[in-house]
N, C-alpha and C. Protein backbone atom coordinates (compact mmCIF):
# COMPACT_ATOMS: atom_id res chain seq x y z
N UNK A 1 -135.76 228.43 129.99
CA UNK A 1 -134.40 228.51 130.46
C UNK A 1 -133.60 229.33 129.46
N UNK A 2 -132.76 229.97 129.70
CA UNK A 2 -131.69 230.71 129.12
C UNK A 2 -130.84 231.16 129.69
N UNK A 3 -129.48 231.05 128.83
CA UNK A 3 -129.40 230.73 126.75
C UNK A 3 -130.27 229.81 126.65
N UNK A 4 -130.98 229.60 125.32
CA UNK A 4 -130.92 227.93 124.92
C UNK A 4 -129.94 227.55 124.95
N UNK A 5 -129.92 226.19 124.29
CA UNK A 5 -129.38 224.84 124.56
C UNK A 5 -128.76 224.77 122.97
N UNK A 6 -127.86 224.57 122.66
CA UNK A 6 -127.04 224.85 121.47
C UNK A 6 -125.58 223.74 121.48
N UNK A 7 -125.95 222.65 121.03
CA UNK A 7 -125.04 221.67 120.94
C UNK A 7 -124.86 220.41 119.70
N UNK A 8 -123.93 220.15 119.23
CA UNK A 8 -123.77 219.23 118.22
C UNK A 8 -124.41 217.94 118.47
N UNK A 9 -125.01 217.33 117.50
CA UNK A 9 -125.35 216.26 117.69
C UNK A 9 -125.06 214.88 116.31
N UNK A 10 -125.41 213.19 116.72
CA UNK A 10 -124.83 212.87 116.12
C UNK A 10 -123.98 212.37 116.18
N UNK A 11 -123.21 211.16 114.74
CA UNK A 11 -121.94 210.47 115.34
C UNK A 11 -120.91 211.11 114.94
N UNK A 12 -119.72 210.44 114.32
CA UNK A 12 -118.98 210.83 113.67
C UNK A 12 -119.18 211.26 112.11
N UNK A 13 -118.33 212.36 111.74
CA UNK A 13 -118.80 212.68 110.37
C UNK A 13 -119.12 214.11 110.43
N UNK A 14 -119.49 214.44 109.58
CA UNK A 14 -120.01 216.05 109.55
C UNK A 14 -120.73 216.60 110.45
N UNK A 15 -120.50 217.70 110.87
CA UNK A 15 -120.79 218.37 112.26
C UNK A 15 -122.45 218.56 111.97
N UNK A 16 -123.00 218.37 112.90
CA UNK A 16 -124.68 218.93 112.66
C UNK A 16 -125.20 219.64 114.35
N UNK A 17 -125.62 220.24 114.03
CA UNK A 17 -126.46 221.37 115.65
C UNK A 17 -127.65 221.22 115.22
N UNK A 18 -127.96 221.71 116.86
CA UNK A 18 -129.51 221.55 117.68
C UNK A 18 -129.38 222.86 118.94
N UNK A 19 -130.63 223.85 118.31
CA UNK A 19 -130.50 224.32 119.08
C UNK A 19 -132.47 224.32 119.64
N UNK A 20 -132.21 224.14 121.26
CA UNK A 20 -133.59 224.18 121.88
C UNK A 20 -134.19 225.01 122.94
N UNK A 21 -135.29 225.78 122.67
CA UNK A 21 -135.00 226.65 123.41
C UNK A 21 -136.14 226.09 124.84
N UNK A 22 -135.76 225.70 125.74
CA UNK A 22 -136.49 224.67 126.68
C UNK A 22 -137.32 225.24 128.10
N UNK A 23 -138.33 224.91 127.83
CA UNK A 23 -139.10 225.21 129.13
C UNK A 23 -139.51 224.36 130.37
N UNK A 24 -139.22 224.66 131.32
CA UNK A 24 -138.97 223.30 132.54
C UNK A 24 -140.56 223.56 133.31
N UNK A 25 -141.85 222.63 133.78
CA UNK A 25 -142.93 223.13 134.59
C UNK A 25 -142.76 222.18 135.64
N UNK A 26 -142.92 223.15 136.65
CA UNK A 26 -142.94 222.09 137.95
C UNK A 26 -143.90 222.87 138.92
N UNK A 27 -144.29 222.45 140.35
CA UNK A 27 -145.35 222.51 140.84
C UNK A 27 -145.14 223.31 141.96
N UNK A 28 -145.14 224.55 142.57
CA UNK A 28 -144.82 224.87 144.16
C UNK A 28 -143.58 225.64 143.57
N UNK A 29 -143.80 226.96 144.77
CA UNK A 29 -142.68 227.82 144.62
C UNK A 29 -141.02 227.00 145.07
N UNK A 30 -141.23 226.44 146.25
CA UNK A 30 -140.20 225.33 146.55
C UNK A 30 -139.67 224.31 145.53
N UNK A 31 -140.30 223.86 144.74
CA UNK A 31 -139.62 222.98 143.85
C UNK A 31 -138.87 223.74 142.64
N UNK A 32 -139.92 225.19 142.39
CA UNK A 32 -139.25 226.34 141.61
C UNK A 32 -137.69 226.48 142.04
N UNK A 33 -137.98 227.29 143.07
CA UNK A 33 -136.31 227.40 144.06
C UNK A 33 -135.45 226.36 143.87
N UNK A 34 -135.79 224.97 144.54
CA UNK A 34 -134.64 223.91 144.22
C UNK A 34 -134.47 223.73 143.00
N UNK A 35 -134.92 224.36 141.70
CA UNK A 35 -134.56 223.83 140.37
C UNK A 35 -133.76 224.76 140.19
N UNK A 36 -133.99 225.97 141.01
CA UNK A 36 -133.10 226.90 140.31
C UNK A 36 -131.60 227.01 140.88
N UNK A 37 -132.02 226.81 142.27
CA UNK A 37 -130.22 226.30 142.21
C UNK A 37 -129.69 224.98 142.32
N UNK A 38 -130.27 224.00 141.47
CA UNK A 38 -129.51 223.08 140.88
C UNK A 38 -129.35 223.15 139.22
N UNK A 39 -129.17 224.63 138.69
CA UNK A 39 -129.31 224.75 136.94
C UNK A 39 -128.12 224.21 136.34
N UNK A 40 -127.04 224.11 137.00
CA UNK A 40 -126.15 223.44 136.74
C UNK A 40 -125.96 221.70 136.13
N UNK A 41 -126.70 221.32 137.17
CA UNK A 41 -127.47 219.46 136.80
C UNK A 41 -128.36 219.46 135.57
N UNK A 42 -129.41 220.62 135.68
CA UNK A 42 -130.38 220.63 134.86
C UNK A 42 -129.52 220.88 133.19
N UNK A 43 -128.78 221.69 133.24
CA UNK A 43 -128.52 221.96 132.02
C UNK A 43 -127.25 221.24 131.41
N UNK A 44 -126.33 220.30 132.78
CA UNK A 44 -125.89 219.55 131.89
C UNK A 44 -126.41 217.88 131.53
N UNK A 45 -127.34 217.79 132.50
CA UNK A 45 -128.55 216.92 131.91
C UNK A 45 -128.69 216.57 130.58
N UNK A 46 -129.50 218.26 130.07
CA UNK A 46 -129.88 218.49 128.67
C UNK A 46 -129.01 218.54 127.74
N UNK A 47 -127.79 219.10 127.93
CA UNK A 47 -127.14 218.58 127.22
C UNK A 47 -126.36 217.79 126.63
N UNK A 48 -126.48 216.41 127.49
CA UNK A 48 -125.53 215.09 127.78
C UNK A 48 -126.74 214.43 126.97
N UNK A 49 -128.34 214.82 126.90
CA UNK A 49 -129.40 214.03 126.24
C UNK A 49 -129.43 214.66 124.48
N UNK A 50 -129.10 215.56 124.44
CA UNK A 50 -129.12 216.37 123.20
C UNK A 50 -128.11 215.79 122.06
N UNK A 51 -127.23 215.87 122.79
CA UNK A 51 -125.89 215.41 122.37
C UNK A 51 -125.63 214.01 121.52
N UNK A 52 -126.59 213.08 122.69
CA UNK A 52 -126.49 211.69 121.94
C UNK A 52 -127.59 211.30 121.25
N UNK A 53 -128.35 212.40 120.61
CA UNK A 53 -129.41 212.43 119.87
C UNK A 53 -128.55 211.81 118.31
N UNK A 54 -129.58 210.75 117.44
CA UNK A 54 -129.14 210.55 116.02
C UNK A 54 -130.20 211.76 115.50
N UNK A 55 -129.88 211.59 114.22
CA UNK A 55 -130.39 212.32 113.15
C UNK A 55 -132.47 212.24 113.29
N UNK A 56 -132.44 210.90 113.05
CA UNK A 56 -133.99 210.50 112.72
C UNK A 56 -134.31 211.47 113.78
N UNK A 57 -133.71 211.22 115.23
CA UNK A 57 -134.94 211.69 116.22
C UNK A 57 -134.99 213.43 115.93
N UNK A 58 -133.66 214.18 115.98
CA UNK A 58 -133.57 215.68 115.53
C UNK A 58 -134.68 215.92 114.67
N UNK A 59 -135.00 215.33 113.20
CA UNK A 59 -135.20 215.98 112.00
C UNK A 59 -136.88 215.60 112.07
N UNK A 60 -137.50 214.33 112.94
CA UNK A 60 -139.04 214.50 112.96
C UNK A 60 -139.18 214.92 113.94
N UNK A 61 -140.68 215.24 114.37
CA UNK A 61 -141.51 215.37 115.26
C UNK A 61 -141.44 214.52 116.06
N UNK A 62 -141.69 212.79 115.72
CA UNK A 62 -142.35 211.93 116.65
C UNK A 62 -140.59 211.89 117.30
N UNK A 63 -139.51 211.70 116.52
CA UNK A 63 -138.31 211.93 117.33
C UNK A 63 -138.11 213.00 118.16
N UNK A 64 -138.50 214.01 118.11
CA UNK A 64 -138.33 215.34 119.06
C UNK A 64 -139.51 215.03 120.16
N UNK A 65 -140.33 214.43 119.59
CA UNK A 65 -141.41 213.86 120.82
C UNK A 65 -140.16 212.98 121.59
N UNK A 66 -139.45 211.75 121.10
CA UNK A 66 -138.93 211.28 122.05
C UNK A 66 -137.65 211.77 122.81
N UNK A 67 -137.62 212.68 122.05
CA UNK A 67 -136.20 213.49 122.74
C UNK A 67 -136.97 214.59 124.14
N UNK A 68 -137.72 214.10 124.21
CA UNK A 68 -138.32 215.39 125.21
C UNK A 68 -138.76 214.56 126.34
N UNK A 69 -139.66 213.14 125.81
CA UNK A 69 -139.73 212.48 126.62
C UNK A 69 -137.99 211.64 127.22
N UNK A 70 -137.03 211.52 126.63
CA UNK A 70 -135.62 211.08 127.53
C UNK A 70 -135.46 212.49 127.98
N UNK A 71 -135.66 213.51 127.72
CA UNK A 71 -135.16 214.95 128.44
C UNK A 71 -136.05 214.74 130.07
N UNK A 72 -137.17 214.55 130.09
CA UNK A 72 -138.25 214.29 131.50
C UNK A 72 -137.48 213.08 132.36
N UNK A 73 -137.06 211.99 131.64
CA UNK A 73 -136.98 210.96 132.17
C UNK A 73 -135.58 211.16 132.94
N UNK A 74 -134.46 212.03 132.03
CA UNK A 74 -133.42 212.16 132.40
C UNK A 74 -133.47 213.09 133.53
N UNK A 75 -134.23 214.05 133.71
CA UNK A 75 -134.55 214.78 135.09
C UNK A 75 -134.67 214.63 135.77
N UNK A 76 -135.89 213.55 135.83
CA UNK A 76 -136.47 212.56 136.96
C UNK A 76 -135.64 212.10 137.87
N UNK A 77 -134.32 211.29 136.96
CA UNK A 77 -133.64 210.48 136.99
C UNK A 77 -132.38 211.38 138.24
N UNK A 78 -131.87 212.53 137.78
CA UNK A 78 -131.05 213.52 138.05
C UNK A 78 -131.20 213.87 139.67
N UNK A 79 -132.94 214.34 139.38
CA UNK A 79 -133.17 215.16 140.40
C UNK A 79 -133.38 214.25 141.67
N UNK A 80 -134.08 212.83 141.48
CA UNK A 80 -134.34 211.99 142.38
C UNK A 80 -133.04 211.31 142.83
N UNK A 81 -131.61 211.35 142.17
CA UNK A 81 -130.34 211.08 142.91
C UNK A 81 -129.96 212.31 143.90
N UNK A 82 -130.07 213.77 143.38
CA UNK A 82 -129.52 214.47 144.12
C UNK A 82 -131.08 215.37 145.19
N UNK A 83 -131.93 215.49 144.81
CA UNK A 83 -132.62 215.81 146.12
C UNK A 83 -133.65 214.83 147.00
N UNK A 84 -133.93 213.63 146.00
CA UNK A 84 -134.54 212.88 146.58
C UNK A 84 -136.01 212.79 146.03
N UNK A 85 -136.58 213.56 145.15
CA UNK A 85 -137.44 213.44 144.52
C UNK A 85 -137.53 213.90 142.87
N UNK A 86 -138.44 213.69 142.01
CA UNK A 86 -138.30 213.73 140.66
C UNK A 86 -138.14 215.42 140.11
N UNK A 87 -139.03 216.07 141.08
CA UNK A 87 -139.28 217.55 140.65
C UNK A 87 -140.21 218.00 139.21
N UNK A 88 -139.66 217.67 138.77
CA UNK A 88 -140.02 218.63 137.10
C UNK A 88 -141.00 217.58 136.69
N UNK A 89 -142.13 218.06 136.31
CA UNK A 89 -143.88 218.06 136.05
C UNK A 89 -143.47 217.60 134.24
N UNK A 90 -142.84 218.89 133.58
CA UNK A 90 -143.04 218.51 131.79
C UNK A 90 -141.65 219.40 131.61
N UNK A 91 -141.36 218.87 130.41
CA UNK A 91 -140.37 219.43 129.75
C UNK A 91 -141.10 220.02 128.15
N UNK A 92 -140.89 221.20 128.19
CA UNK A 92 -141.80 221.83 126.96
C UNK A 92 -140.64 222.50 125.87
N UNK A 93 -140.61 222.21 124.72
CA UNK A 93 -140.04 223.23 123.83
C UNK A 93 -140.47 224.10 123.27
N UNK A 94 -139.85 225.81 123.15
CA UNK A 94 -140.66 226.80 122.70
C UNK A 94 -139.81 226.81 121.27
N UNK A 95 -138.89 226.33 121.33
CA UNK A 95 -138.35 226.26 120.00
C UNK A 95 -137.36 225.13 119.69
N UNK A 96 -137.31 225.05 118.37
CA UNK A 96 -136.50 223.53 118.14
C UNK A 96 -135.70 223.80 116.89
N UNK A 97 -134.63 223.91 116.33
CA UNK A 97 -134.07 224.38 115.44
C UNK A 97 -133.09 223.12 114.90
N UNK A 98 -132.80 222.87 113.68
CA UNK A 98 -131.55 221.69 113.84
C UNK A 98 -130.98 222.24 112.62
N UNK A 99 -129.36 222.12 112.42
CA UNK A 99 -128.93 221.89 111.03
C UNK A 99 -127.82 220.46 110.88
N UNK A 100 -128.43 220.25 109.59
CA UNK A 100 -127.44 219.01 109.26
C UNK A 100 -126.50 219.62 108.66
């Protein structure tokens, strides 16, 4: 997807970013199509999940593992209110960047 995904994360206190550069796989040219014109959902999805990321999960692995798995779940979640089914197969990152 592009842009990446470029948003603050974190509580209060000193500003810290995340930027991700995110790859969506799903199955059938049709589910392709309906993702693409719902990019709007999709990307403020990702960034409503990014956002309320703490620190721990940003700065490891096994946290960016779980930030990817609430990124799938939150799709699921998205896509099965507004078309009626889950759509999206994996959520992949080609890049993962953070600063504290």
């Amino acid at each position: 997807m592009q842009p990446a995904f470029v948003t603050n994360y974190g509580g209060p206190g000193r500003l810290k970013y995340v930027k991700a550069d995110i790859t969506l796989m799903v199955v059938g040219l049709e589910a392709q199509q309906i993702v693409e014109q719902q990019l709007a959902l999709v990307r403020n999805t990702i960034v409503l999940i990014l956002s309320r990321q703490n620190e721990n999960n940003v700065v490891t692995s096994a946290g960016q593992e779980r930030i990817r798995q609430q990124l799938l779940q939150g799709l699921h979640e998205a896509f099965t209110r507004e078309v009626g089914v889950p759509l999206i197969e994996e959520v992949l990152f080609t890049n993962f960047i953070y600063q504290n």
